[in-house]
C-alpha atoms as a PDB file:
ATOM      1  CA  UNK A   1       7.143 134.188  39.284  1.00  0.00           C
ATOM      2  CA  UNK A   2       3.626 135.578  39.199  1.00  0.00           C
ATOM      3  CA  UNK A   3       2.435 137.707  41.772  1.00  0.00           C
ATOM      4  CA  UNK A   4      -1.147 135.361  41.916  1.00  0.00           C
ATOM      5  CA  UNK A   5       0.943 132.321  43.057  1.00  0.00           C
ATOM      6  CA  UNK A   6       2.563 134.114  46.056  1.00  0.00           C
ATOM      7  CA  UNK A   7       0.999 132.123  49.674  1.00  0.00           C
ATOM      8  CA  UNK A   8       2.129 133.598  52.925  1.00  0.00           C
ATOM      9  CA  UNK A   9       2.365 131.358  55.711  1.00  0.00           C
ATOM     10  CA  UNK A  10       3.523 131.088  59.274  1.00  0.00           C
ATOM     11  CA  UNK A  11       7.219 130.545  59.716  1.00  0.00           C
ATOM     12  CA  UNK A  12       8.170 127.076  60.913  1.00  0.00           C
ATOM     13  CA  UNK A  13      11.517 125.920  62.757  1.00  0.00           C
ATOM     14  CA  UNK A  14      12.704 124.648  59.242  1.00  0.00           C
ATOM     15  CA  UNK A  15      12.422 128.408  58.286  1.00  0.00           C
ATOM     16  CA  UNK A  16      15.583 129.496  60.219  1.00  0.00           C
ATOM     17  CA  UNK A  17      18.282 129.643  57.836  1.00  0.00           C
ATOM     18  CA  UNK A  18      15.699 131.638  55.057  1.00  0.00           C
ATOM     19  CA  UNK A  19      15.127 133.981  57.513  1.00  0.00           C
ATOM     20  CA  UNK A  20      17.991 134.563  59.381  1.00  0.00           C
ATOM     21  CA  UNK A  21      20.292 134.330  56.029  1.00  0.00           C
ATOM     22  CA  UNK A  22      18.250 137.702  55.191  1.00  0.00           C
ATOM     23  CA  UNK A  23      19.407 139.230  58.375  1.00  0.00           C
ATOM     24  CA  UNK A  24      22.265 140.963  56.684  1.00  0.00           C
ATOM     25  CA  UNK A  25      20.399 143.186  54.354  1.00  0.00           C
ATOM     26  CA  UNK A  26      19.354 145.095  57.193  1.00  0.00           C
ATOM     27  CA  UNK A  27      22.932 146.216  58.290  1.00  0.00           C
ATOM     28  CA  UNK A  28      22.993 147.471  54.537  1.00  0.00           C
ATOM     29  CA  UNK A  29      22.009 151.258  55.503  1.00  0.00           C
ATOM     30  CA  UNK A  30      22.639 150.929  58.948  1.00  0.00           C
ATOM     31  CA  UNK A  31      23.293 154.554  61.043  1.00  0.00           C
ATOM     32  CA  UNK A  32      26.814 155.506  60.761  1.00  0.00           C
ATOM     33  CA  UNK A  33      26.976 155.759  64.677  1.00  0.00           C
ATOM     34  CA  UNK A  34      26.168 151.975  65.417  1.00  0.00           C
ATOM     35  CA  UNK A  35      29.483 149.059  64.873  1.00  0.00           C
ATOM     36  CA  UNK A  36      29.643 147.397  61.554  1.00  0.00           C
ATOM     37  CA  UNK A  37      27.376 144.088  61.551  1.00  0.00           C
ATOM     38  CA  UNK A  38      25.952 145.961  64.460  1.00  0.00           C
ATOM     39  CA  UNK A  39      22.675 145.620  63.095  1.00  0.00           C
ATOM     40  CA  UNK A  40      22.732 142.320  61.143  1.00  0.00           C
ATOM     41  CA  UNK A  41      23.654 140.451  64.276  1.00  0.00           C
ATOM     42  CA  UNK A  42      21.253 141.862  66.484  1.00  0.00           C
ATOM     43  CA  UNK A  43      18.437 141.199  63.840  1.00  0.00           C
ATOM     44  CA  UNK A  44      19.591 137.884  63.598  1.00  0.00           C
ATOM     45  CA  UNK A  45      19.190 137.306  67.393  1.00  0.00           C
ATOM     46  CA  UNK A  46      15.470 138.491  67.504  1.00  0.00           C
ATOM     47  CA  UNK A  47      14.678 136.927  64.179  1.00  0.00           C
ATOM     48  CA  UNK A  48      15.901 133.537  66.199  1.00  0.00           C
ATOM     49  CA  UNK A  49      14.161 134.092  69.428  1.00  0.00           C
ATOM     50  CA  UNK A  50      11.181 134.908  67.256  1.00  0.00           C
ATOM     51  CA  UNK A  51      10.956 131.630  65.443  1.00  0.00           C
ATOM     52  CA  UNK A  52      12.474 129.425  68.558  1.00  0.00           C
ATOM     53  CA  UNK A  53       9.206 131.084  70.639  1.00  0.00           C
ATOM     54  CA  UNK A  54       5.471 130.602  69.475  1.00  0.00           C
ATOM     55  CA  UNK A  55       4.007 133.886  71.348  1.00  0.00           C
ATOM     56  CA  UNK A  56       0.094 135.146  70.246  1.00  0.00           C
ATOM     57  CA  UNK A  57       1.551 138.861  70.051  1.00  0.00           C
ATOM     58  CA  UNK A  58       3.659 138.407  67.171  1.00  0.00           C
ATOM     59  CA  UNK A  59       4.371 136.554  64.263  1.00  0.00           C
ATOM     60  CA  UNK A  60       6.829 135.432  61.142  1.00  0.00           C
ATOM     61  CA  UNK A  61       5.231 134.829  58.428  1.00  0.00           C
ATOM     62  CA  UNK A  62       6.833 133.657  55.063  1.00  0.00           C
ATOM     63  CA  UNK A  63       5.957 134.268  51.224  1.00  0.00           C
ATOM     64  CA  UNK A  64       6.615 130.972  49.155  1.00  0.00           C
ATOM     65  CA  UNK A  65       5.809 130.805  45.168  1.00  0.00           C
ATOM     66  CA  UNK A  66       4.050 128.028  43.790  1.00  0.00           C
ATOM     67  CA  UNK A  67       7.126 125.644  44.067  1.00  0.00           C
ATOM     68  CA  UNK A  68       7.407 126.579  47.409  1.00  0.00           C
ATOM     69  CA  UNK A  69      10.519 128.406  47.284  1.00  0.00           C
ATOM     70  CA  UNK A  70      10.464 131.259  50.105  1.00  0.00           C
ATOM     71  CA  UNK A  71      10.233 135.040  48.827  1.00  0.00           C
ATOM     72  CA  UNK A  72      10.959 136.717  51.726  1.00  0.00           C
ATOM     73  CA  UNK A  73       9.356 137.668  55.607  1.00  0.00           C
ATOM     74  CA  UNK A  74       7.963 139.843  57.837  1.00  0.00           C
ATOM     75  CA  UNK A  75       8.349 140.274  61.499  1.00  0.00           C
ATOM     76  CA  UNK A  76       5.115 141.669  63.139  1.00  0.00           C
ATOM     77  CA  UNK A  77       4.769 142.562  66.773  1.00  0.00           C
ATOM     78  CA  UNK A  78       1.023 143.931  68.364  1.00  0.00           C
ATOM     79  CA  UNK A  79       1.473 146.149  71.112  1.00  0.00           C
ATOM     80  CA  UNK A  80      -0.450 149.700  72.294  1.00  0.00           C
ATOM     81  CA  UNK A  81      -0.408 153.214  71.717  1.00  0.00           C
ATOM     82  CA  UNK A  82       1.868 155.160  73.492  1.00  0.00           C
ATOM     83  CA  UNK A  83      -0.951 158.223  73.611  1.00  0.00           C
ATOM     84  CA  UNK A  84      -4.186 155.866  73.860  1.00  0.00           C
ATOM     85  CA  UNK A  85      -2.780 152.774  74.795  1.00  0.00           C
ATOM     86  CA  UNK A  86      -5.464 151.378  71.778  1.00  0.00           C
ATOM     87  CA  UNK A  87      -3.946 147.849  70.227  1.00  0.00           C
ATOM     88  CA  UNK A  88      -1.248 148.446  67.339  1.00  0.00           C
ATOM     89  CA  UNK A  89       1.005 146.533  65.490  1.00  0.00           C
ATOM     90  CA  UNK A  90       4.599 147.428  64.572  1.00  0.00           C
ATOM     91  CA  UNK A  91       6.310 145.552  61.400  1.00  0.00           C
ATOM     92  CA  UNK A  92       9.717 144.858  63.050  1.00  0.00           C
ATOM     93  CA  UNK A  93      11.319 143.226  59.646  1.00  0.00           C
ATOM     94  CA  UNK A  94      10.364 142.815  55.971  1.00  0.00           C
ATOM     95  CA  UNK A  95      12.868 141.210  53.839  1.00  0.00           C
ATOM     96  CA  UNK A  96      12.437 139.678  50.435  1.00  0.00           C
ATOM     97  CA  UNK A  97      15.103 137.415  48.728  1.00  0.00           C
ATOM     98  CA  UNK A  98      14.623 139.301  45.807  1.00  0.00           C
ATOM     99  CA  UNK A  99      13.019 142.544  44.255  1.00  0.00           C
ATOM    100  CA  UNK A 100      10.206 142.823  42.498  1.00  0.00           C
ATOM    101  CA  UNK A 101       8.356 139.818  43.063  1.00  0.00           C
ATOM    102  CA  UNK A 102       5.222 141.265  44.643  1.00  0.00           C
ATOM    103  CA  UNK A 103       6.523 139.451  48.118  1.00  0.00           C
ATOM    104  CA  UNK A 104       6.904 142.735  50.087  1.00  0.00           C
ATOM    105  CA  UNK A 105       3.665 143.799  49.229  1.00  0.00           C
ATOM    106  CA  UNK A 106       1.755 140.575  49.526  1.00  0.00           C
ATOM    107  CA  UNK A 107       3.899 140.238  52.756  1.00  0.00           C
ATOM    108  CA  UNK A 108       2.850 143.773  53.965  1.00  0.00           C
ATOM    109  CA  UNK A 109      -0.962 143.013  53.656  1.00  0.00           C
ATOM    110  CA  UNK A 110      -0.956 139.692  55.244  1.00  0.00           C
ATOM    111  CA  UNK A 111       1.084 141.850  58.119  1.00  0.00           C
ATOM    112  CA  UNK A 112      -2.070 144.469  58.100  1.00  0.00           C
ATOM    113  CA  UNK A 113      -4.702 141.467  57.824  1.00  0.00           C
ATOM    114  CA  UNK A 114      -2.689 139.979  61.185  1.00  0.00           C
ATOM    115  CA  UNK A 115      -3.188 143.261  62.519  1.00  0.00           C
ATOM    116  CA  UNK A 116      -6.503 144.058  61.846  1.00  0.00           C
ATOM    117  CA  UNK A 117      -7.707 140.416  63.457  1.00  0.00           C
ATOM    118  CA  UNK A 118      -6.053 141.576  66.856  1.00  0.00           C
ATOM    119  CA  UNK A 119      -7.967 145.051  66.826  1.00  0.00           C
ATOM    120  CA  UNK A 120      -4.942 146.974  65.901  1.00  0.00           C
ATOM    121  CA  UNK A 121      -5.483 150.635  65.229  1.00  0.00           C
ATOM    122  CA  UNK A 122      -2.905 151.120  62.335  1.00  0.00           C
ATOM    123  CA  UNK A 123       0.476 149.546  61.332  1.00  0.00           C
ATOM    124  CA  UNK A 124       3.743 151.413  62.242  1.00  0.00           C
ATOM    125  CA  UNK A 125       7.724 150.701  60.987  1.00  0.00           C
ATOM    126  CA  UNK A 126      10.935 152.257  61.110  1.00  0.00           C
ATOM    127  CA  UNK A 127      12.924 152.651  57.808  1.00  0.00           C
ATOM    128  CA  UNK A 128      16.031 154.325  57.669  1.00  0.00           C
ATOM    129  CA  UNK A 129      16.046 157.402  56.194  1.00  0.00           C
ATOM    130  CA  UNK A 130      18.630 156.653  53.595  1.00  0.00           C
ATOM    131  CA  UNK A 131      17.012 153.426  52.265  1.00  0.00           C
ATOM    132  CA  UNK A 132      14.770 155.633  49.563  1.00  0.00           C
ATOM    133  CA  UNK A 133      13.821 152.413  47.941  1.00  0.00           C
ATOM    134  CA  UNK A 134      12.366 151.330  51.024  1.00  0.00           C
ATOM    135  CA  UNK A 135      11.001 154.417  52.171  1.00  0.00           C
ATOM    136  CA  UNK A 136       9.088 154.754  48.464  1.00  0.00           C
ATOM    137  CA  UNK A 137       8.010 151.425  48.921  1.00  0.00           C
ATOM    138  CA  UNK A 138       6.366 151.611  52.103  1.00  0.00           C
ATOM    139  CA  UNK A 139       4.805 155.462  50.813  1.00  0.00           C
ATOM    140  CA  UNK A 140       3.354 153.586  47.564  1.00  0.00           C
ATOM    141  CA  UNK A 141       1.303 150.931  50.118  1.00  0.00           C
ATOM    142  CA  UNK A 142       0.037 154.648  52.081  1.00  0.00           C
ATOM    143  CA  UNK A 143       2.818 154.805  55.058  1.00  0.00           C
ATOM    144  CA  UNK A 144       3.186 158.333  56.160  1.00  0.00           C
ATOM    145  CA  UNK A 145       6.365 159.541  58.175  1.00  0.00           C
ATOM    146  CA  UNK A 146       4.906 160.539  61.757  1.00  0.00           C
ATOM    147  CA  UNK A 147       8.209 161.086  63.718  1.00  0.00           C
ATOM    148  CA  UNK A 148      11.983 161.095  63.365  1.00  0.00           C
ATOM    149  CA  UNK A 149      14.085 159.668  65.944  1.00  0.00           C
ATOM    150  CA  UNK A 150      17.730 160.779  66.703  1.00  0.00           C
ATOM    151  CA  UNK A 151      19.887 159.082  68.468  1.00  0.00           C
ATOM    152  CA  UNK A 152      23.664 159.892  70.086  1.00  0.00           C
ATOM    153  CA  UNK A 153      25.815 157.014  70.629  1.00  0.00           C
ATOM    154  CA  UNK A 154      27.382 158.061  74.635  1.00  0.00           C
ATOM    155  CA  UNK A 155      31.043 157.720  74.835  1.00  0.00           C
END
């Protein structure tokens, strides 16, 4: 596939199973302290509630190549600043069917351009610490790491 004949797109209803059949990669480095599929199926849940529910605050939007086969998502969410309560965005998901394709990226600026047309002040995302691949990834398009959450599962 070349890169030039990515298109991103909103997600439709008849984009479920893509989506939500990428759910599983993000149990793939999930924190030892949460239950196996833990992750997955709670993805899954807000990737469905996302897609069942047109809301102007977020948005799925899908990369297809020029036969219109989907490369992959992302799940963007606007919200505020915690310190100046200024309009942000937060990339909930980004999942690509495959590697390499140029889908994350193209995927990550259509998130930004989303972004930007709301006001947003800057992008955040989690990525676990772990996923290096990711974490690179997201460094090479100019993330930088602002905090680190912990977290203690209570018995």
């Amino acid at each position: 596939m070349q890169r030039s004949e990515l298109r991103i797109r909103r997600a439709t209803p008849a984009d479920a199973s893509f989506v939500i059949g990428l759910a599983p990669r993000f149990g793939e480095t999930q924190p030892g302290w949460r239950e196996p599929g833990e992750v997955a199926a709670g993805t899954a849940r807000a990737l469905e509630r996302a897609l069942a529910t047109a809301r102007d605050d977020e948005a799925v939007l899908v990369a297809e190549d020029g036969r219109g086969a989907r490369a992959g998502f992302v799940y963007v969410v606007a919200g505020s600043d915690f310190f100046t309560n200024e309009p942000v965005a937060h990339i909930s998901e980004l999942a690509v069917a495959r590697d390499g394709t140029g889908a994350g990226a193209a995927l990550m600026r259509a998130a930004e351009a989303w972004a930007l047309a709301r006001g947003a002040r800057y992008v955040s995302l989690h990525v676990h610490p772990r996923n290096e691949r990711a974490r690179a990834f997201y460094e090479r398009l100019g993330y930088d790491l602002e905090w680190h959450r912990l977290n203690k599962r209570l018995r």
